[in-house]
Protein backbone atom coordinates (compact mmCIF):
# COMPACT_ATOMS: atom_id res chain seq x y z
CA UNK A 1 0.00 0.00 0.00
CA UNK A 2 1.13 3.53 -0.63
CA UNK A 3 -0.19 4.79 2.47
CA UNK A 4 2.23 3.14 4.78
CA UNK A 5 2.62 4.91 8.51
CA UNK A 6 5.51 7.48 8.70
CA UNK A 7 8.28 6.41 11.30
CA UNK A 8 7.52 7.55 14.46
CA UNK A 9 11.00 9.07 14.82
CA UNK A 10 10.09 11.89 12.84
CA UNK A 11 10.54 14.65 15.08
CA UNK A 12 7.30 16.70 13.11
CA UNK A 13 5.26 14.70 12.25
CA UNK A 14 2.70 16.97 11.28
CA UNK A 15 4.70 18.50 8.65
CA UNK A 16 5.66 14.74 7.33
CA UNK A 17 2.59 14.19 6.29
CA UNK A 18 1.23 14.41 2.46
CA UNK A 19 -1.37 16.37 2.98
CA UNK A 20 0.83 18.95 5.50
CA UNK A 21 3.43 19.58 2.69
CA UNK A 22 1.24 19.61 0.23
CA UNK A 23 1.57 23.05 -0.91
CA UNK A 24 -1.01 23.12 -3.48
CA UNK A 25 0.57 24.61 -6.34
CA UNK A 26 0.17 23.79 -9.80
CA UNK A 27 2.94 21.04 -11.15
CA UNK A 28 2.26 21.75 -14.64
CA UNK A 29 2.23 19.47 -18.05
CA UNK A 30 -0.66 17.38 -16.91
CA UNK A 31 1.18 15.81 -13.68
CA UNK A 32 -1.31 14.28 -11.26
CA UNK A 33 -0.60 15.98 -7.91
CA UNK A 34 -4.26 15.41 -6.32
CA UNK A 35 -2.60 14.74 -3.08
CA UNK A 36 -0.45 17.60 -3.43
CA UNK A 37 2.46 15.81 -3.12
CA UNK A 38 4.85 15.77 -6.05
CA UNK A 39 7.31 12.43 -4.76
CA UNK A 40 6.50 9.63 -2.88
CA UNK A 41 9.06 7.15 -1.53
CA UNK A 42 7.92 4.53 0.91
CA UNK A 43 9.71 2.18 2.81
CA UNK A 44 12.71 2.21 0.09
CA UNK A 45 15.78 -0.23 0.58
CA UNK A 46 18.37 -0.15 -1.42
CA UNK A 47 21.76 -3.05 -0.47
CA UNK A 48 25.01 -3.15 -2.16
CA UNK A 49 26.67 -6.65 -1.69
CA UNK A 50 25.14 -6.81 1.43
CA UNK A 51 25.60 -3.05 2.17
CA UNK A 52 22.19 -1.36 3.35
CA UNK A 53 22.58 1.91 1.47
CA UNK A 54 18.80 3.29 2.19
CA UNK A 55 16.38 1.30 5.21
CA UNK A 56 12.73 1.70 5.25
CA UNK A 57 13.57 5.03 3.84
CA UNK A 58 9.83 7.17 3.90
CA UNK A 59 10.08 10.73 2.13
CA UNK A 60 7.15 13.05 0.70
CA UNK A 61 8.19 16.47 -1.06
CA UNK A 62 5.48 18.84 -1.69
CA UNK A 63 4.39 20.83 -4.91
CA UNK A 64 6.65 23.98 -4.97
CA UNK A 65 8.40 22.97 -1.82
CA UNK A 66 12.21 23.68 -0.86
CA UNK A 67 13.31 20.80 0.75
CA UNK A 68 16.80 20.10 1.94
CA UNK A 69 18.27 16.80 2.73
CA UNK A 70 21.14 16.74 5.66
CA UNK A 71 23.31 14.50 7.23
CA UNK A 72 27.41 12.99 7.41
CA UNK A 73 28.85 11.29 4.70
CA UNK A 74 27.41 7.56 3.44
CA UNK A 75 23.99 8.63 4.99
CA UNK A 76 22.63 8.06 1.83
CA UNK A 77 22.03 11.18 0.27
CA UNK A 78 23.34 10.08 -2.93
CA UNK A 79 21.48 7.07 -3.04
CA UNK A 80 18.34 8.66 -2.23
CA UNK A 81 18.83 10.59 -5.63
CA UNK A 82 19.92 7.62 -7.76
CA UNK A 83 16.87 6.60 -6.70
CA UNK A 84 14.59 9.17 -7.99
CA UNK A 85 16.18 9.84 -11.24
CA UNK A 86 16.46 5.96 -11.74
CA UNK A 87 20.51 5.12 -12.15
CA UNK A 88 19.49 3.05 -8.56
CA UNK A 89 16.82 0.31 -8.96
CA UNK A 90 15.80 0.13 -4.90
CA UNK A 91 15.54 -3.39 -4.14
CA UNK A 92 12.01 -2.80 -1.97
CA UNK A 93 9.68 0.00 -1.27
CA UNK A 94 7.26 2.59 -4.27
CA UNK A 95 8.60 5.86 -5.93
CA UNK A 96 6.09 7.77 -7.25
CA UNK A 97 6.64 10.70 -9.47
CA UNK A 98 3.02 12.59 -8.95
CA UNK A 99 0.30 10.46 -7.98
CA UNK A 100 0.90 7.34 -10.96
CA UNK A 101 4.48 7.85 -12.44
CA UNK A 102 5.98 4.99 -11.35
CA UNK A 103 9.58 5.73 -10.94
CA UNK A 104 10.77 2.22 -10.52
CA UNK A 105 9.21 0.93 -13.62
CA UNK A 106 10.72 4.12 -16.00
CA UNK A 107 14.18 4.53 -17.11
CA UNK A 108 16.49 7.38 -16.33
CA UNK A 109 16.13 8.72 -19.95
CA UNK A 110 11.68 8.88 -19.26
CA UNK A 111 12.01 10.15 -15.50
CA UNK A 112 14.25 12.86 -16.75
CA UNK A 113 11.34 13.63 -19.66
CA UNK A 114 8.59 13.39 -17.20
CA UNK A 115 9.88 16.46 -15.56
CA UNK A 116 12.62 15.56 -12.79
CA UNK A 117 16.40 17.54 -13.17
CA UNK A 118 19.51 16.53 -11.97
CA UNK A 119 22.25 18.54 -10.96
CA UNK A 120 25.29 17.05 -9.86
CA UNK A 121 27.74 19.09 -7.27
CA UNK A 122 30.64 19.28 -10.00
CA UNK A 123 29.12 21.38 -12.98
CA UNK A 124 28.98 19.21 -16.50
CA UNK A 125 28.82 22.21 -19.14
CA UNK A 126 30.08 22.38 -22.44
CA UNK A 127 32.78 24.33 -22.03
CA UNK A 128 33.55 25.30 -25.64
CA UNK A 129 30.22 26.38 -26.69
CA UNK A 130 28.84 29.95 -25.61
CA UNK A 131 26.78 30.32 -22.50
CA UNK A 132 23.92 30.62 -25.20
CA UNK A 133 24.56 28.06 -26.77
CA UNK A 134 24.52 25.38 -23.69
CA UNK A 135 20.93 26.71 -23.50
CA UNK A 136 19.96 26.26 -26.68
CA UNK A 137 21.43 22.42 -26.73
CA UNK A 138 19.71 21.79 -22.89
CA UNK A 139 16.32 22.55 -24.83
CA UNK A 140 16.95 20.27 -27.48
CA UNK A 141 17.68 16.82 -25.94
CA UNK A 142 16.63 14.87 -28.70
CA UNK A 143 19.17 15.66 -31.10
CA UNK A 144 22.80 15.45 -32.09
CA UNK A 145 25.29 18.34 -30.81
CA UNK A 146 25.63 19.90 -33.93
CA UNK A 147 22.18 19.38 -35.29
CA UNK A 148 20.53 20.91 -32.11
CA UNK A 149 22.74 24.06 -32.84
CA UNK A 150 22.10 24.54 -36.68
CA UNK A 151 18.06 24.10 -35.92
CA UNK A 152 16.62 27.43 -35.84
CA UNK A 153 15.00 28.44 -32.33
CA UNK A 154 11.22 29.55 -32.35
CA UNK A 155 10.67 33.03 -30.97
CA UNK A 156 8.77 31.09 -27.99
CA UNK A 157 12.00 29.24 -27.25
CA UNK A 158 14.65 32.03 -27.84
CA UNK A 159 12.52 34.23 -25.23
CA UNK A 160 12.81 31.42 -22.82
CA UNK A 161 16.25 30.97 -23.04
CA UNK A 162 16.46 35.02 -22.90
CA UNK A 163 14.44 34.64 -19.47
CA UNK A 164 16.48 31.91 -17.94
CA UNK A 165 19.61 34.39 -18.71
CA UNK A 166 17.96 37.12 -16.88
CA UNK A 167 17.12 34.39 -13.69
CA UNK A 168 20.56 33.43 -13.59
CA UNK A 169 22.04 36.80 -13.72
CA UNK A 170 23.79 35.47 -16.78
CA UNK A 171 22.03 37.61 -19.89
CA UNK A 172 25.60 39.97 -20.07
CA UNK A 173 27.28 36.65 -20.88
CA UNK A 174 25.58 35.08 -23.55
CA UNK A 175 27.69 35.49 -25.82
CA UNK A 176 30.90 34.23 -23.89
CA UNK A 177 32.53 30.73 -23.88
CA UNK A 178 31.25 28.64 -20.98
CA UNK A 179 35.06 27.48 -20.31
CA UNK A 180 35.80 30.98 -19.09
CA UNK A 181 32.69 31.62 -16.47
CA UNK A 182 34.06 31.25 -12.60
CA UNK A 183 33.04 28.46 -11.20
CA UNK A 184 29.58 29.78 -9.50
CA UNK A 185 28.47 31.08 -12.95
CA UNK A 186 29.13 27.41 -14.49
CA UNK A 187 26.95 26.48 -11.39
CA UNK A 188 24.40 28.91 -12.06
CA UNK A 189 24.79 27.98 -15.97
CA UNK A 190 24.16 24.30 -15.22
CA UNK A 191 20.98 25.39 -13.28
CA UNK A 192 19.80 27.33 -16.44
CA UNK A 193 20.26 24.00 -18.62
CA UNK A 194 17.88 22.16 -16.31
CA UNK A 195 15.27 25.67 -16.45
CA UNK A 196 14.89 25.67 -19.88
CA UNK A 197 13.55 22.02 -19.96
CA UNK A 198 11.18 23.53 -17.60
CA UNK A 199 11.16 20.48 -15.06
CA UNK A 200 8.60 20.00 -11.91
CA UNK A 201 11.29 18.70 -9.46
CA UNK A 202 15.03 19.73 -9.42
CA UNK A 203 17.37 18.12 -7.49
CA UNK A 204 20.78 19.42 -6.76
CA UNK A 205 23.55 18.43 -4.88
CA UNK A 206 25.96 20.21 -2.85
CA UNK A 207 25.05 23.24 -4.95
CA UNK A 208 27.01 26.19 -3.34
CA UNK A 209 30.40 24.45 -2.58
CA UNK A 210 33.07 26.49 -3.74
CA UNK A 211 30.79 29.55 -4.57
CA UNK A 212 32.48 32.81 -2.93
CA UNK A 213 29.76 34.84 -0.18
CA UNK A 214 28.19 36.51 -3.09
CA UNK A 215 27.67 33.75 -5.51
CA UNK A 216 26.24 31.89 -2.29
CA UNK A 217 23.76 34.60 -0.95
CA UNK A 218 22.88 34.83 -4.87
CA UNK A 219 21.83 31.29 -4.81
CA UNK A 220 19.41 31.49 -2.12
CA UNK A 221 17.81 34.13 -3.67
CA UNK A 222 17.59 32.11 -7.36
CA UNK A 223 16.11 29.27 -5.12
CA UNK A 224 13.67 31.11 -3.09
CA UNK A 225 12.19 32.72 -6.23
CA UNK A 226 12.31 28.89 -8.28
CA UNK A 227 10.83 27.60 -5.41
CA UNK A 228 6.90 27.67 -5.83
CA UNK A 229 6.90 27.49 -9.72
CA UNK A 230 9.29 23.98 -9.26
CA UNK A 231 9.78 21.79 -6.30
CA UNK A 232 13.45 21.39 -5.15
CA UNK A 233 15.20 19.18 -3.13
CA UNK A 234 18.58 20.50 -1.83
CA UNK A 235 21.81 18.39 -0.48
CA UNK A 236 23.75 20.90 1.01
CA UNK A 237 26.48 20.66 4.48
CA UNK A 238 26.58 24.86 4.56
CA UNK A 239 23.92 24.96 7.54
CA UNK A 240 24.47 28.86 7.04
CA UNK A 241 22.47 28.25 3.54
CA UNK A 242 20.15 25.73 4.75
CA UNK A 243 19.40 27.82 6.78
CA UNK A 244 18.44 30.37 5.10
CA UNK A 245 16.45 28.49 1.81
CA UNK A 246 14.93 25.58 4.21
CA UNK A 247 11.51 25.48 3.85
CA UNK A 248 11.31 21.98 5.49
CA UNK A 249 14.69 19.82 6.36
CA UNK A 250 15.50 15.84 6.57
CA UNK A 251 18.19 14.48 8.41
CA UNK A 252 19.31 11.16 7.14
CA UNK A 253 21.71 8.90 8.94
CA UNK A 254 23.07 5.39 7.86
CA UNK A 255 20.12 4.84 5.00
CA UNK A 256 17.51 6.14 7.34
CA UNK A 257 15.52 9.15 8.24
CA UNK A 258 16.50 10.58 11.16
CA UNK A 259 14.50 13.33 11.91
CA UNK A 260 12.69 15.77 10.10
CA UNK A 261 10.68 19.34 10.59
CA UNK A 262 11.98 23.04 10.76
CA UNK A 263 15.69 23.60 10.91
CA UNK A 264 15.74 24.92 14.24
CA UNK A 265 13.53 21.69 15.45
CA UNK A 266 16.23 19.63 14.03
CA UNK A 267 19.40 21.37 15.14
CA UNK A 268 17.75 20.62 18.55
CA UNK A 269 17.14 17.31 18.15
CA UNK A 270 19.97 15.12 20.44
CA UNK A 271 20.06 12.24 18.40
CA UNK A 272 20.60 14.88 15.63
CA UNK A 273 23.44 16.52 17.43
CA UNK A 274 24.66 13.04 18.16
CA UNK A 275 25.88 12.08 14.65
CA UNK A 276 26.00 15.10 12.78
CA UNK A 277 26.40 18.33 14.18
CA UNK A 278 28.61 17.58 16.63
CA UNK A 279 28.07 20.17 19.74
């Protein structure tokens, strides 16, 4: 059953509920989110060679909810994204994209068409194309290289790709070689690739490591404002940032979740300060 109890060591359990985080919003293209819940994951286990990488693992994100996802290294957090974009076949438990997308039964290729972007902490861009041009490829995904980029853009796409630009602060650059943006703006570039395929659920991984103060407090801005028109799920170790984007945070620990709720209902949490923050 999809309905399973949530663990009672959830430390708010109110706001682990489906209909609690549901935040009603619209998820766009058609996606069934009656419940207002945009993923589902009950009682997933995932085992490497005898490893248990994910236990019992129960997680609901909202529509147009910020979520971030916590906890040491080999918690899981990786995993727990395999998972949902389908590299990790879980060996028990449901994943449901919406309320019928069956994540386990769809390959990486059709969860990542359905609406659900990946970004990985390192940024993958192509470095010798213009900042443009990685756009206009990300919109294209079902062509060659060099037959996406002689395919003339509509005016409905070119104005999309001029608005993702202007969200990523990156509309001065268009014109520039990816190779030679700092490090943030390949971050924030990467991001942009995922906008312009205009996905319901973005998940991104460590996505401020290495950004300078700026590039950071820019980032929580970009989120905030993506945050309602997408849902995102955040891994992140800066508790300054978590902090400040956090609509709702999970703490995972060894494959499970540990506790869950506010950030300030977590950081108190002693089993919490027990394995991970340390005070």
């Amino acid at each position: 059953m999809r309905s399973a109890p949530i663990p009672e060591m959830l430390i708010d359990p109110a706001g682990s509920s489906r209909d609690a985080i549901g935040l009603g919003q619209s998820a766009g293209r058609g996606l069934n989110v009656r419940h207002g819940t945009i993923l589902t994951l009950e009682d997933i286990n995932v085992a490497f060679d005898g490893f248990k990488a994910l236990t019992d693992l129960t997680l609901y994100i909202g529509v147009g909810e910020l979520r971030c996802i916590i906890g040491p290294n080999g918690a899981g957090k990786t995993t727990l994204m395999d998972v949902i974009t389908g590299k990790t076949r879980p060996n028990s438990g449901t994943a449901f994209f919406g309320e019928t997308l069956d994540l386990t039964q769809m390959s990486e290729v059709e969860i990542a068409q359905a609406g659900i972007g990946r970004k990985f902490q390192k940024p993958t861009v192509f470095e010798a194309l213009s900042v443009f041009e990685n756009l206009e490829l990300a919109q294209k995904t079902d062509k060659s290289v060099w037959a996406s980029l002689r395919a003339r853009l509509s005016g409905e796409q070119r104005d999309r790709i001029d608005e993702v630009l202007a969200t990523i602060r990156l509309d001065g650059s268009r014109q520039r070689p990816a190779g030679l943006l700092s490090h943030g703006q390949k971050q924030f570039l990467e991001i942009g690739m995922l906008l312009v395929q205009d996905p319901q659920l973005l998940l991104l991984d460590e996505p401020v490591a290495g950004m300078t103060d700026a590039e950071t407090e820019f980032t929580a801005e970009l989120f905030k404002s993506l945050a309602r028109k997408h849902s995102l799920m955040v891994v992140e170790h800066d508790m300054g940032f978590v902090g400040t984007i956090a609509d709702h945070v999970t703490v995972l620990h060894q494959g499970r979740v540990l506790a869950e709720g506010s950030l300030d209902a977590v950081q108190a949490n002693e089993k919490v300060i027990e394995v991970y923050l340390g005070r």
